[in-house]
C-alpha atoms as a PDB file:
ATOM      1  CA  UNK A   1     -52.378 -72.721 -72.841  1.00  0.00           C
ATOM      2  CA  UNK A   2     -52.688 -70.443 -69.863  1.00  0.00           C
ATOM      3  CA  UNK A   3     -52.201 -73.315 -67.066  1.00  0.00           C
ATOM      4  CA  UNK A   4     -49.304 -74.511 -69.468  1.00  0.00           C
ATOM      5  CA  UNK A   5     -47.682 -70.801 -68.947  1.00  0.00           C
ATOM      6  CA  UNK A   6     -48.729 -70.920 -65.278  1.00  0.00           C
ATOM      7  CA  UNK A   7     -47.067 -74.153 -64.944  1.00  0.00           C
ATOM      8  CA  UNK A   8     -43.737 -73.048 -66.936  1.00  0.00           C
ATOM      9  CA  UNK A   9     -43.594 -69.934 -64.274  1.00  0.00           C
ATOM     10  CA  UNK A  10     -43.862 -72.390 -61.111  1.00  0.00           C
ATOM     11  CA  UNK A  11     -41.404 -74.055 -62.610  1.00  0.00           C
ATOM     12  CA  UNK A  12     -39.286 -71.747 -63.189  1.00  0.00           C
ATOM     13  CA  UNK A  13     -39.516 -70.344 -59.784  1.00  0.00           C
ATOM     14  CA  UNK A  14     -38.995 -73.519 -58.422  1.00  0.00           C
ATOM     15  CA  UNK A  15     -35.794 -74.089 -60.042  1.00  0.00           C
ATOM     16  CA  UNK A  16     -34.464 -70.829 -59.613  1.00  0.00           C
ATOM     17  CA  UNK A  17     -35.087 -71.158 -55.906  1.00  0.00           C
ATOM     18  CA  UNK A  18     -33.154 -74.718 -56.085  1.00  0.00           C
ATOM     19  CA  UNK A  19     -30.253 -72.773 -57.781  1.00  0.00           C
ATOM     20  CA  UNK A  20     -30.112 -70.091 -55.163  1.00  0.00           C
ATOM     21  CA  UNK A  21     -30.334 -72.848 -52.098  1.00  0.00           C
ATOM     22  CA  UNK A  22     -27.431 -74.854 -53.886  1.00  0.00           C
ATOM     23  CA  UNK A  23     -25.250 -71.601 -54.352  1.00  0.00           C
ATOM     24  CA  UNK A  24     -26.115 -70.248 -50.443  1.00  0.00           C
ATOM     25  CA  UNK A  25     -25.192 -74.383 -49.366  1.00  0.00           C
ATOM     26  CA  UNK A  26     -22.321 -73.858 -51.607  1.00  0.00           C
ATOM     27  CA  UNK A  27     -20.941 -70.375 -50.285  1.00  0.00           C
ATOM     28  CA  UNK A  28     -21.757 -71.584 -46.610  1.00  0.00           C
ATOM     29  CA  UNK A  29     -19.599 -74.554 -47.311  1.00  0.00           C
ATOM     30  CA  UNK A  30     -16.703 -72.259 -48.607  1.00  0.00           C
ATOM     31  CA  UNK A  31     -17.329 -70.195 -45.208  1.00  0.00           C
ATOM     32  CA  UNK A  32     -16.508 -73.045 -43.390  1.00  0.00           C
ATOM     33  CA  UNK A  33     -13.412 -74.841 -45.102  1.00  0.00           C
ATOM     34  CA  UNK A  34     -12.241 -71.300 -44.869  1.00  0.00           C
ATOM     35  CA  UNK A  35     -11.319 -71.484 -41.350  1.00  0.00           C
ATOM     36  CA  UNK A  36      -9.994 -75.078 -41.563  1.00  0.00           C
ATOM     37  CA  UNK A  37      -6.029 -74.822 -41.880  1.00  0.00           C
ATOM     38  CA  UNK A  38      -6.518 -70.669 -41.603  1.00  0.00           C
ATOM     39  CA  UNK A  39      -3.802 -69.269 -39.633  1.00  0.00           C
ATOM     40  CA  UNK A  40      -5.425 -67.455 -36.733  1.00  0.00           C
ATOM     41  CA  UNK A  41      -3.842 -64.735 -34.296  1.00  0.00           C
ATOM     42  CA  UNK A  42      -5.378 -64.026 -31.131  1.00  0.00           C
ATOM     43  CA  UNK A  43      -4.467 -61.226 -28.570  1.00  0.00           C
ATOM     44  CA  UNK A  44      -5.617 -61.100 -25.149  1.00  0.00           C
ATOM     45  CA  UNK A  45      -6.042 -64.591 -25.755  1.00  0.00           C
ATOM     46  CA  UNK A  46      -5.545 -65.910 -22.030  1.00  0.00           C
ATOM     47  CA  UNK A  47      -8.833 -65.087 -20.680  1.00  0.00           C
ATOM     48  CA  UNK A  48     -12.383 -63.416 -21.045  1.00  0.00           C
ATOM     49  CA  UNK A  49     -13.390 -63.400 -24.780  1.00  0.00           C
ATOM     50  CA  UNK A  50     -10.069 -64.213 -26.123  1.00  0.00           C
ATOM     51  CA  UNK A  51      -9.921 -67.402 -24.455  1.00  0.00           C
ATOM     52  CA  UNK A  52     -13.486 -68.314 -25.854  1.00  0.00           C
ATOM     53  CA  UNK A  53     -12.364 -67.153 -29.386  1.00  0.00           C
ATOM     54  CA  UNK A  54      -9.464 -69.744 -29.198  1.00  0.00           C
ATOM     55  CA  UNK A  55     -11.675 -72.511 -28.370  1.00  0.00           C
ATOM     56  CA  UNK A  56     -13.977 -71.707 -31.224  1.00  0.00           C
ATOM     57  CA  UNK A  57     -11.385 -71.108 -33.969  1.00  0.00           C
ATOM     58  CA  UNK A  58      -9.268 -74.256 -32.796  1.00  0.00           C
ATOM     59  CA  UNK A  59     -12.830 -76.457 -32.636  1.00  0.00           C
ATOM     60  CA  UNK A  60     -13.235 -74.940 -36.309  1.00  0.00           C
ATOM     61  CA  UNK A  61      -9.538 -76.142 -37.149  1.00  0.00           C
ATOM     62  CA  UNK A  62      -7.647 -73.253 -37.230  1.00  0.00           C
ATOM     63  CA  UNK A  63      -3.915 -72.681 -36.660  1.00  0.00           C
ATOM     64  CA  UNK A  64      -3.899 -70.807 -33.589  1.00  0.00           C
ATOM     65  CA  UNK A  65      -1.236 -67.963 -32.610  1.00  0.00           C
ATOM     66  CA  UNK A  66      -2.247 -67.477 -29.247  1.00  0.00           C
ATOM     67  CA  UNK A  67      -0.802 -63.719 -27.605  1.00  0.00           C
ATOM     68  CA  UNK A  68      -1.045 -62.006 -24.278  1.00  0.00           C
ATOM     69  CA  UNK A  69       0.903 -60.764 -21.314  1.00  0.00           C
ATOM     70  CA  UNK A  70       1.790 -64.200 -19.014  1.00  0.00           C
ATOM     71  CA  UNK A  71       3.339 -67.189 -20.804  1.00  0.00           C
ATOM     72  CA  UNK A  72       1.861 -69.135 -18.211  1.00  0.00           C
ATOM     73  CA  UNK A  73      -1.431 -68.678 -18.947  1.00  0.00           C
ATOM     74  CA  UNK A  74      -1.180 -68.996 -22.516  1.00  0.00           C
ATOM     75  CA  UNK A  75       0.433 -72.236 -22.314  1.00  0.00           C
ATOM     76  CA  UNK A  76      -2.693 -73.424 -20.152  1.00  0.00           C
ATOM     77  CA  UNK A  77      -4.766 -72.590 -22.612  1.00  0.00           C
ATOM     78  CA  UNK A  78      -2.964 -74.251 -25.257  1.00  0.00           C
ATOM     79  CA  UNK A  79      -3.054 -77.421 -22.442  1.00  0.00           C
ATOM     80  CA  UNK A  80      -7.111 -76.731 -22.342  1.00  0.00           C
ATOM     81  CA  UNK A  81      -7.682 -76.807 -25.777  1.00  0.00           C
ATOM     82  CA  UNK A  82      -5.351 -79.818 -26.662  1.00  0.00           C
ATOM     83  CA  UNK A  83      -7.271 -81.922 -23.957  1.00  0.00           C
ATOM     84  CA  UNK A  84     -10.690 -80.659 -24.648  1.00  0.00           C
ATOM     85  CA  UNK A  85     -10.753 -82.104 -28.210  1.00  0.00           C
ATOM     86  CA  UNK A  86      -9.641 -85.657 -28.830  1.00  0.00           C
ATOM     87  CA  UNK A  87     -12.560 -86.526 -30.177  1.00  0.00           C
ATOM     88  CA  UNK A  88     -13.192 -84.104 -32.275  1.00  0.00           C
ATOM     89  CA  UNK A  89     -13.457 -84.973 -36.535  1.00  0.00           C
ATOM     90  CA  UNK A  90     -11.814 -82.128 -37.337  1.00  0.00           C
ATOM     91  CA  UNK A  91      -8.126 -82.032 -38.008  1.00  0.00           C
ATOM     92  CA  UNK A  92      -6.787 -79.430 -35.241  1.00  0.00           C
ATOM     93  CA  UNK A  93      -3.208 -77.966 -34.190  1.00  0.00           C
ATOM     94  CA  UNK A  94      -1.585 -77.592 -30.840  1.00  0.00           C
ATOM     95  CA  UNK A  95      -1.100 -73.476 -30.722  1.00  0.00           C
ATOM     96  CA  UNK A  96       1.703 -71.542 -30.929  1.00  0.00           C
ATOM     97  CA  UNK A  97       2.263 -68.775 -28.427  1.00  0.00           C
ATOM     98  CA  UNK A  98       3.725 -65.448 -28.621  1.00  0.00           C
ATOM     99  CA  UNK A  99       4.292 -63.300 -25.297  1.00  0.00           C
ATOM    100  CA  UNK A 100       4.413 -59.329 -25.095  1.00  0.00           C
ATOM    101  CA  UNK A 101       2.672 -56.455 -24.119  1.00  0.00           C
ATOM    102  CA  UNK A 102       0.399 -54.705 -26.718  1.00  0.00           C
ATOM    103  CA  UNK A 103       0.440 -51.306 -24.121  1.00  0.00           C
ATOM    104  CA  UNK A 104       4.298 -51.322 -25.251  1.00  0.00           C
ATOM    105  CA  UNK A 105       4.101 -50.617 -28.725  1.00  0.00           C
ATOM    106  CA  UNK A 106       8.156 -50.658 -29.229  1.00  0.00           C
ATOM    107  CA  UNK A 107       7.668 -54.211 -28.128  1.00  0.00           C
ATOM    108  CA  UNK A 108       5.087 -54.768 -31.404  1.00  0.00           C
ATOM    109  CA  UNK A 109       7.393 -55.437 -34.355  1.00  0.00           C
ATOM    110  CA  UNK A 110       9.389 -57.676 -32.555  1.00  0.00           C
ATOM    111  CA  UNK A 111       6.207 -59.299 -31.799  1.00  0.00           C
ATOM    112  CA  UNK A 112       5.294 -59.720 -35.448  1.00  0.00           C
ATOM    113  CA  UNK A 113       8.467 -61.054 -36.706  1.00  0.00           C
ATOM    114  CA  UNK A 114       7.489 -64.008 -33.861  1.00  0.00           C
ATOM    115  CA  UNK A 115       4.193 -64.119 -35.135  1.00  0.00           C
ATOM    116  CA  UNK A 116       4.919 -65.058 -38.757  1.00  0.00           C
ATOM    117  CA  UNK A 117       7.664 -67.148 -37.937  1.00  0.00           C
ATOM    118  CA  UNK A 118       5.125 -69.297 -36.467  1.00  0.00           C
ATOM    119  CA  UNK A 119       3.365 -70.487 -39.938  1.00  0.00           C
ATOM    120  CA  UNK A 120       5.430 -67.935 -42.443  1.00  0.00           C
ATOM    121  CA  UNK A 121       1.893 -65.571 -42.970  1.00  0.00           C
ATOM    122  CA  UNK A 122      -1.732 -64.753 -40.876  1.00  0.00           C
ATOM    123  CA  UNK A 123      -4.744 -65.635 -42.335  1.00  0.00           C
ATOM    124  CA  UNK A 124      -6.930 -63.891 -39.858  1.00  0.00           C
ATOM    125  CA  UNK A 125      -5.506 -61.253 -37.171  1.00  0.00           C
ATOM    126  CA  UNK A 126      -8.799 -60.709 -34.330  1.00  0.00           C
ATOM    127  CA  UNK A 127      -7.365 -57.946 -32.459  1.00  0.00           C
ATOM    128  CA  UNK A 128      -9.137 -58.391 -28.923  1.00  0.00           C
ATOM    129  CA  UNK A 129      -6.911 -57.578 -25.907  1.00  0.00           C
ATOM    130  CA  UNK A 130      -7.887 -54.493 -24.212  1.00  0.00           C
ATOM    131  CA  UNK A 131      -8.827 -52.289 -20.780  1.00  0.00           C
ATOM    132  CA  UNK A 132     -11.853 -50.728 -19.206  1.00  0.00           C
ATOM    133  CA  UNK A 133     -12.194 -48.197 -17.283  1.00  0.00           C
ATOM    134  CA  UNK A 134     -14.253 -46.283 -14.775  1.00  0.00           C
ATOM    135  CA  UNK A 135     -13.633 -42.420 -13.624  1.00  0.00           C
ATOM    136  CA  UNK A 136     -14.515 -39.088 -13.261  1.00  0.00           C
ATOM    137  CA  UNK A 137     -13.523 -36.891 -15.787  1.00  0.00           C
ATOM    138  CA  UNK A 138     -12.421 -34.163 -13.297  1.00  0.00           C
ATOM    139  CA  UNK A 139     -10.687 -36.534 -11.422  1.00  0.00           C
ATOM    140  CA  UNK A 140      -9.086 -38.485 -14.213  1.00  0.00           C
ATOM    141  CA  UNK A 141      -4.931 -38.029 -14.887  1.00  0.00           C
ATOM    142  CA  UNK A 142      -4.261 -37.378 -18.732  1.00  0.00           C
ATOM    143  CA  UNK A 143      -1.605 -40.407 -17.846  1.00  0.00           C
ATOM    144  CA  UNK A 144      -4.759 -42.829 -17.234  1.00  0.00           C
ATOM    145  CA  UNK A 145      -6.254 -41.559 -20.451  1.00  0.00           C
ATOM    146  CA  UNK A 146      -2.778 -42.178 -22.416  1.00  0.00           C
ATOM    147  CA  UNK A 147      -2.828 -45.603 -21.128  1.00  0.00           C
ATOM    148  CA  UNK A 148      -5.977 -46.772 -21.571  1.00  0.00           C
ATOM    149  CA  UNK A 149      -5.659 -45.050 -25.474  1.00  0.00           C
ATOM    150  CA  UNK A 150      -1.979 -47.358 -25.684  1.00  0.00           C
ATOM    151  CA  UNK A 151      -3.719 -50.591 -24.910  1.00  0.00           C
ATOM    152  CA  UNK A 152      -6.769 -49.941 -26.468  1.00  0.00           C
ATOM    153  CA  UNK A 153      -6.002 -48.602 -29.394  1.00  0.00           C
ATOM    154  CA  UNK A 154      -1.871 -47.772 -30.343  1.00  0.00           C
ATOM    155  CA  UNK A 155      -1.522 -51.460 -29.450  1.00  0.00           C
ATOM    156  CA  UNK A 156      -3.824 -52.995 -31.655  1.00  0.00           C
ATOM    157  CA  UNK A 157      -3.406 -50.818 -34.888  1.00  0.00           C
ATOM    158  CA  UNK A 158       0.849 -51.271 -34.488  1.00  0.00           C
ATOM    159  CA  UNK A 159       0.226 -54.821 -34.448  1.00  0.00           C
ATOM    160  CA  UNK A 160      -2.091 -54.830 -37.787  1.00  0.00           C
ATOM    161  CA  UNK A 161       0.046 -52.574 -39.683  1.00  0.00           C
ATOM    162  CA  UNK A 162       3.557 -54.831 -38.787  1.00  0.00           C
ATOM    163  CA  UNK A 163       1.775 -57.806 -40.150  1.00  0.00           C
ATOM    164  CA  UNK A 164      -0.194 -56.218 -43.254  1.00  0.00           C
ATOM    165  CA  UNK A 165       2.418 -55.968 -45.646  1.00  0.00           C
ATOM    166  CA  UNK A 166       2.906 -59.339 -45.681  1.00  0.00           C
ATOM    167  CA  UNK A 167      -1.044 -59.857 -46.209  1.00  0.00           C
ATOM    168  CA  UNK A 168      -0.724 -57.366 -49.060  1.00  0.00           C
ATOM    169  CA  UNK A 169       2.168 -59.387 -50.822  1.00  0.00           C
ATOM    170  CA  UNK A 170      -0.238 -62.452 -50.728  1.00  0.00           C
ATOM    171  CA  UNK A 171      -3.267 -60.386 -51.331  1.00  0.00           C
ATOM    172  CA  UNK A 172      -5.114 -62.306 -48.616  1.00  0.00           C
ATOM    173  CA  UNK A 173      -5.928 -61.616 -45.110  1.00  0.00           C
ATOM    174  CA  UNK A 174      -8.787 -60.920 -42.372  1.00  0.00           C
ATOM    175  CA  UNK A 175      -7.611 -57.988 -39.922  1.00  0.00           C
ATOM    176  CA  UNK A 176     -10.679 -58.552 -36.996  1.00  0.00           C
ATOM    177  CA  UNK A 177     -11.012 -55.798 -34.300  1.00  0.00           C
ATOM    178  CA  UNK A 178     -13.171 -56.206 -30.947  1.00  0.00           C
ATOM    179  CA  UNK A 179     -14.699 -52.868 -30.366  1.00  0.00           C
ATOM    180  CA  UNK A 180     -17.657 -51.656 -28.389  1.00  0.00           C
ATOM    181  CA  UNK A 181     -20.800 -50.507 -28.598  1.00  0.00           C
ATOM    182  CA  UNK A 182     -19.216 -47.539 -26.784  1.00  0.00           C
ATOM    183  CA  UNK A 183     -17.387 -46.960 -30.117  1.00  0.00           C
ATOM    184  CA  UNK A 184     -20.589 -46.201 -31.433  1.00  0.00           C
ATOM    185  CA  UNK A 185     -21.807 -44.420 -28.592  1.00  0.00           C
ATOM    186  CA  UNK A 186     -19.998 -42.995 -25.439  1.00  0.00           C
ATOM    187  CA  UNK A 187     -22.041 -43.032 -21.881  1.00  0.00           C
ATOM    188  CA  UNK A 188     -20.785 -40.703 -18.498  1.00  0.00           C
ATOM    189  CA  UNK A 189     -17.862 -41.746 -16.688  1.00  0.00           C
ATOM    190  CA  UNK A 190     -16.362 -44.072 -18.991  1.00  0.00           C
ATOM    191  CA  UNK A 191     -14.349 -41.322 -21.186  1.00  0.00           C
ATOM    192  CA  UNK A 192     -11.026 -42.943 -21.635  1.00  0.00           C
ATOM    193  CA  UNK A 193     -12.790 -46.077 -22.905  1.00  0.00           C
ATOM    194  CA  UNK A 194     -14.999 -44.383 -24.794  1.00  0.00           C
ATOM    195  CA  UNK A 195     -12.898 -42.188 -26.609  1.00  0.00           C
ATOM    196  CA  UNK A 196     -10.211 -45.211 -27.758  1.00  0.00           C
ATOM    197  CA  UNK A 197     -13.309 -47.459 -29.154  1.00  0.00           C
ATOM    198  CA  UNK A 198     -14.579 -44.302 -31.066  1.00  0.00           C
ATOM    199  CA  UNK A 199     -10.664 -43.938 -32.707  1.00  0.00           C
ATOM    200  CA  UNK A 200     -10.638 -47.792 -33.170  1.00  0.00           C
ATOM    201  CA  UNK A 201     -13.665 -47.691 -34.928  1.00  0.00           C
ATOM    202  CA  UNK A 202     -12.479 -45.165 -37.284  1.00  0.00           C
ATOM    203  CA  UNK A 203      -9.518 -46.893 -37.911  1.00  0.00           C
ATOM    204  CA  UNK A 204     -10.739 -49.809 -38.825  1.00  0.00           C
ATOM    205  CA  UNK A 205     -13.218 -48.037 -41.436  1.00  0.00           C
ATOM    206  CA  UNK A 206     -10.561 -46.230 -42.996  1.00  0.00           C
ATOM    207  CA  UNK A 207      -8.390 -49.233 -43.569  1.00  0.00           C
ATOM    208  CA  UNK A 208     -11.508 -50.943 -44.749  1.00  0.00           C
ATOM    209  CA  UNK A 209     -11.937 -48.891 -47.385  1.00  0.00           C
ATOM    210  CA  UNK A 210      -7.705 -48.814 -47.948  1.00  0.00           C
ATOM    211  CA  UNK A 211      -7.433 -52.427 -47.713  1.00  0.00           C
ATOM    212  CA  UNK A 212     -10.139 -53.009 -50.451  1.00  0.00           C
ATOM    213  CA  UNK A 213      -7.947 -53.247 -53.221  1.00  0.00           C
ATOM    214  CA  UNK A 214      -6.106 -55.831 -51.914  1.00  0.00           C
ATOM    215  CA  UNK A 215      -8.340 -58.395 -51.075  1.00  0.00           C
ATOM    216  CA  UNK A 216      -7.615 -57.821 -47.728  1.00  0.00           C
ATOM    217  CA  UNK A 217     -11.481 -58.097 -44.903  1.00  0.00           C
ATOM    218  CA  UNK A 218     -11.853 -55.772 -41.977  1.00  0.00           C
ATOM    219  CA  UNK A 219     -14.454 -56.688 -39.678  1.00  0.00           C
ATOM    220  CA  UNK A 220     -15.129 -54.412 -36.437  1.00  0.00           C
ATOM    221  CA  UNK A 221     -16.953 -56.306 -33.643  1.00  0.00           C
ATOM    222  CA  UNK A 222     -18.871 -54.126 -31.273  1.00  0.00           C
ATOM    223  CA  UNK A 223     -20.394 -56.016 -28.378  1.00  0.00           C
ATOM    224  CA  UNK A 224     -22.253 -55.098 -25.576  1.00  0.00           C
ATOM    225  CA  UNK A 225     -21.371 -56.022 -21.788  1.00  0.00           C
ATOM    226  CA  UNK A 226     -20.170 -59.452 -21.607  1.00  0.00           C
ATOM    227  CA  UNK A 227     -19.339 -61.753 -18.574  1.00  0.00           C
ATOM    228  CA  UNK A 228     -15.866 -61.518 -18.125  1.00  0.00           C
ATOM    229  CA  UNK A 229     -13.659 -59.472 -15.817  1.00  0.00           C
ATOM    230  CA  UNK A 230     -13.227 -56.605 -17.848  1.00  0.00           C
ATOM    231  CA  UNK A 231     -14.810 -54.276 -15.217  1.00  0.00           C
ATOM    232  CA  UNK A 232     -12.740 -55.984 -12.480  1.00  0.00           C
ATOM    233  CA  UNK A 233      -9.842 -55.173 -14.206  1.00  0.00           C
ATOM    234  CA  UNK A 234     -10.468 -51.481 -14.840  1.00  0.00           C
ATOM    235  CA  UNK A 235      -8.570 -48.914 -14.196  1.00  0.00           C
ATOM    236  CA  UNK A 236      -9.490 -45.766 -12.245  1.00  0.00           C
ATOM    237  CA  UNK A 237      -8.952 -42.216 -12.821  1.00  0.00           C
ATOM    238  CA  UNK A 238      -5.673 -42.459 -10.611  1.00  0.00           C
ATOM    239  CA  UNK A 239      -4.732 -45.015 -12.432  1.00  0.00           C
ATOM    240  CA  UNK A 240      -5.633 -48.038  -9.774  1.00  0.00           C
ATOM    241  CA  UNK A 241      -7.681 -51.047 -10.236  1.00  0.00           C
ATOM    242  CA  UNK A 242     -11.713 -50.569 -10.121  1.00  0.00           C
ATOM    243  CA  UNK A 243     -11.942 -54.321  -8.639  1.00  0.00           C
ATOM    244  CA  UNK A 244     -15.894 -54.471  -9.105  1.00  0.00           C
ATOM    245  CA  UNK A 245     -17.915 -56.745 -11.216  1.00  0.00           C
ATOM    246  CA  UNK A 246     -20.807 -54.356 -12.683  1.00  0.00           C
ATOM    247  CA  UNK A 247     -24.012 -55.611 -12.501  1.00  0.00           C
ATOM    248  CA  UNK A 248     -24.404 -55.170 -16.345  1.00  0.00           C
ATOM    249  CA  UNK A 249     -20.884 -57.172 -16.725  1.00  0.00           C
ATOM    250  CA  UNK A 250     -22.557 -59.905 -14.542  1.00  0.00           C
ATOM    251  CA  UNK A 251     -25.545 -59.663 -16.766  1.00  0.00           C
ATOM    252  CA  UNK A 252     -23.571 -59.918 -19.769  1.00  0.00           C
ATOM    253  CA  UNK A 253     -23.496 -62.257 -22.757  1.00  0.00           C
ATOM    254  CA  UNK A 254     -21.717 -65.121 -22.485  1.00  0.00           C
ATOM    255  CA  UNK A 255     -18.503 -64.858 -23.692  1.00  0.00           C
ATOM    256  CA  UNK A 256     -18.991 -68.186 -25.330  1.00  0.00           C
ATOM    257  CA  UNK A 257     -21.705 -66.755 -27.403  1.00  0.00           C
ATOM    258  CA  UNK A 258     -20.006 -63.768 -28.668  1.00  0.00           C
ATOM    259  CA  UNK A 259     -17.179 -66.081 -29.482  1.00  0.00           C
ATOM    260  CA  UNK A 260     -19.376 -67.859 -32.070  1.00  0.00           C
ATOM    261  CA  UNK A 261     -20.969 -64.358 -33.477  1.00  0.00           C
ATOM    262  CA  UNK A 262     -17.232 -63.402 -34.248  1.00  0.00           C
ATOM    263  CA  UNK A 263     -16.175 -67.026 -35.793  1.00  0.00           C
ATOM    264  CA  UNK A 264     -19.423 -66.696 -37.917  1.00  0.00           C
ATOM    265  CA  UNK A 265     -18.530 -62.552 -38.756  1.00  0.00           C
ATOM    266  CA  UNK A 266     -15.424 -63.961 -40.106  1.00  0.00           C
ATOM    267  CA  UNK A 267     -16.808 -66.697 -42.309  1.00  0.00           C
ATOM    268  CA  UNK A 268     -19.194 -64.388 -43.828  1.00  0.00           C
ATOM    269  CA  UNK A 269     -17.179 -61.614 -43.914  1.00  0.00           C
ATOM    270  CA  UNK A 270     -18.486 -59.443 -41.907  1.00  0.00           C
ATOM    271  CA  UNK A 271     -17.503 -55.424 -42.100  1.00  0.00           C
ATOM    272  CA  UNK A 272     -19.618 -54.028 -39.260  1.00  0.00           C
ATOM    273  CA  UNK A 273     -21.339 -56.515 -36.455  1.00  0.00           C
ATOM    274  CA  UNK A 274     -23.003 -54.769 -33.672  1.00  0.00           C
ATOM    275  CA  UNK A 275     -23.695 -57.388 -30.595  1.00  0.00           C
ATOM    276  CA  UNK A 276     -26.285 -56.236 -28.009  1.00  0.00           C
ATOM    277  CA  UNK A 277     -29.209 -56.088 -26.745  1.00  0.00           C
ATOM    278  CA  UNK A 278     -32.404 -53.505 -27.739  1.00  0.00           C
ATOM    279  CA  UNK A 279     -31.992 -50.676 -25.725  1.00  0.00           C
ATOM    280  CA  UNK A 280     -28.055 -49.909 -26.607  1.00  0.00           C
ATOM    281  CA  UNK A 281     -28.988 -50.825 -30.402  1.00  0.00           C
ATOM    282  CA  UNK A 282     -31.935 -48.233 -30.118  1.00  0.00           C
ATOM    283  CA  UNK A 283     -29.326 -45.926 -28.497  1.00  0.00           C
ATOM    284  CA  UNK A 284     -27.094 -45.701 -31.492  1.00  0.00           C
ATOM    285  CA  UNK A 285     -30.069 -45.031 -33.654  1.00  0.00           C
ATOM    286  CA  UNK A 286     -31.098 -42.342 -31.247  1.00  0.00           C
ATOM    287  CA  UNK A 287     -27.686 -41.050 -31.544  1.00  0.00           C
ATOM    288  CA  UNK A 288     -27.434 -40.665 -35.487  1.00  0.00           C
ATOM    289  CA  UNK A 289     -31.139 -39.856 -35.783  1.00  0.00           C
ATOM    290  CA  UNK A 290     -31.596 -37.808 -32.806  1.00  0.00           C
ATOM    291  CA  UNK A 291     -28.894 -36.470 -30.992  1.00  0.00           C
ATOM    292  CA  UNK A 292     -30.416 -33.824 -29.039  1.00  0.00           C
ATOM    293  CA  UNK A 293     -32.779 -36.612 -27.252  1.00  0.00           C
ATOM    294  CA  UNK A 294     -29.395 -38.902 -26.709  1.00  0.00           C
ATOM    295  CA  UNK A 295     -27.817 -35.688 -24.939  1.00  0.00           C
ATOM    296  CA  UNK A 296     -30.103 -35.288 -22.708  1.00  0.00           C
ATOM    297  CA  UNK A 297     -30.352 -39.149 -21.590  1.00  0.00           C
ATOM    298  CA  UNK A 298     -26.815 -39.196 -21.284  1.00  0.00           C
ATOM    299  CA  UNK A 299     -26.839 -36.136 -18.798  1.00  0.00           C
ATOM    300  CA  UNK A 300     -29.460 -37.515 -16.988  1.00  0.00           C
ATOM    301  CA  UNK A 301     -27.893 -40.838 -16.464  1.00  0.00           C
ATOM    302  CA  UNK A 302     -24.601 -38.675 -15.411  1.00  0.00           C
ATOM    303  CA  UNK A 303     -26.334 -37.044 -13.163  1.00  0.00           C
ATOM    304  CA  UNK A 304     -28.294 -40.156 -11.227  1.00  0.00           C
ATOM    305  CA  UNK A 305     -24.950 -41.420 -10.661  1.00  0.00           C
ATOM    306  CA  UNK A 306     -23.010 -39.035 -10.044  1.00  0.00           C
ATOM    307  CA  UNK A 307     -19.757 -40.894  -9.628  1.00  0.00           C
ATOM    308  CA  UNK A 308     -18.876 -44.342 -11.540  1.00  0.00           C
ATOM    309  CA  UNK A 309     -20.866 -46.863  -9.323  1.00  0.00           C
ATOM    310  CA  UNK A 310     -22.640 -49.737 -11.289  1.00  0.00           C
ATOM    311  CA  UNK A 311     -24.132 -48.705 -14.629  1.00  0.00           C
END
């Protein structure tokens, strides 16, 4: 009797397990389909990390809305990624490109009404475009911190509310933001930065939590350095270009890889993904759990550098 019970339990184990590997196979499959067809807006999708997003998303059959600053560039992307998959088994699109500048948010709606005229709705909005920068605080012009705080942040959440009323109608949508880890924590000489990941982050939580009702995902990305010319591009505290590649930039993940981690955020739905490395993951721990310790780091590593060299 008792190995009869014993055997009934294995059993029973067994097959439960088999259930719960069919239904995660099952659910993974849904994941995937999911991005096949999906209408997919990019922005800042003409380099860096937008560019690599593009290729994933159109490899994964998406319907690609491809935004940034120079027409030109975005139509050689759309070249690249027409060219790049002939052989691929998955049905794919030739992308649709919309130009403007997310730092003009007058410019936004008018952006949006292009946007949906493309496929009539967004599936998934991934909200990437965006601008570093490197300065004193004392030497810093409120101007530079305006600007940075327009592209960074003003830009990105005019964009997502002009197109969620039309995900609320259909009570379907992903809205996809690509933080920082500096939204999570903020290091020396990087305060306009800084401060707009920290507002995007909390921006993104509240309409989370507002956008629940609906149906409607919010994922916030926060990656760590990445191998791109974000640091190049930086601005200054008077406003002019930093021009150098950090050594932690040129250390980075590749952008290729943090493509994928987003693509697979979005499939599983995703609220909060936090991409790097163990020392800036221990650092946000430090910073919840003990803040007093993080201060001090941080004005230690202000003071060793004294002015915004490499990090």
């Amino acid at each position: 009797m008792k190995r009869v019970m014993e055997g009934g339990t294995l059993s029973l184990v067994l097959g439960s397990l088999g259930v719960l590997l069919l239904y995660r196979m099952l659910v993974r499959k849904r994941w995937v389909t999911a991005i096949q067809d999906a209408v997919v807006v990019i922005t800042g999708a003409s380099s860096g990390l937008g560019k690599e997003c593009a290729r994933v998303f159109h490899a994964a059959g998406a319907r690609l809305v491809l935004c940034g600053r120079d027409e030109t560039r975005l139509q050689k992307v759309v070249r690249e990624l027409t060219e790049s998959l002939t052989d691929n088994k998955r049905q794919t699109y030739t992308p649709s490109t919309v130009t403007f500048n997310l730092s003009e948010t007058e410019s936004v709606d008018r952006a949006a009404e292009e946007i949906l005229k493309c496929y009539g709705h967004v599936d998934i909005l991934i909200n990437n475009a965006g601008i570093s920068y490197r300065g004193n605080i004392l030497d810093t012009h409120l101007s530079v911190q305006r600007d940075v705080m327009e592209t960074n942040y003003f830009g990105p959440i005019a964009l997502t509310q002009a197109l969620l009323p039309s995900m609320v109608r259909r009570c379907s949508g992903h809205v996809v933001v690509i933080s920082s880890v500096q939204g999570k924590i903020a290091i020396p000489y990087r305060s306009a930065y800084a401060a707009s990941k920290h507002a995007t982050q909390a921006y993104f939580d509240c309409l989370r939590a507002e956008m629940d009702r609906y149906g409607i995902q919010v994922t916030v990305v926060s990656p760590g350095y990445i191998r791109t010319n974000l640091s190049l591009n930086a601005v200054t505290g008077d406003g002019s270009q930093y021009g150098v590649l950090d050594k932690t930039t040129a250390m980075g993940s590749d952008p290729e890889d943090v493509a994928r981690a987003v693509l697979k955020a979005v499939r599983q739905r995703s609220k909060d993904v936090l991409l790097a490395g163990p020392l800036p993951t221990l650092a946000v721990f430090i910073r919840t759990l003990w803040p007093t310790l993080f201060f001090k780091l941080m004005s230690s590593r202000a003071r060793k550098e004294q002015k915004p060299k490499d990090d």
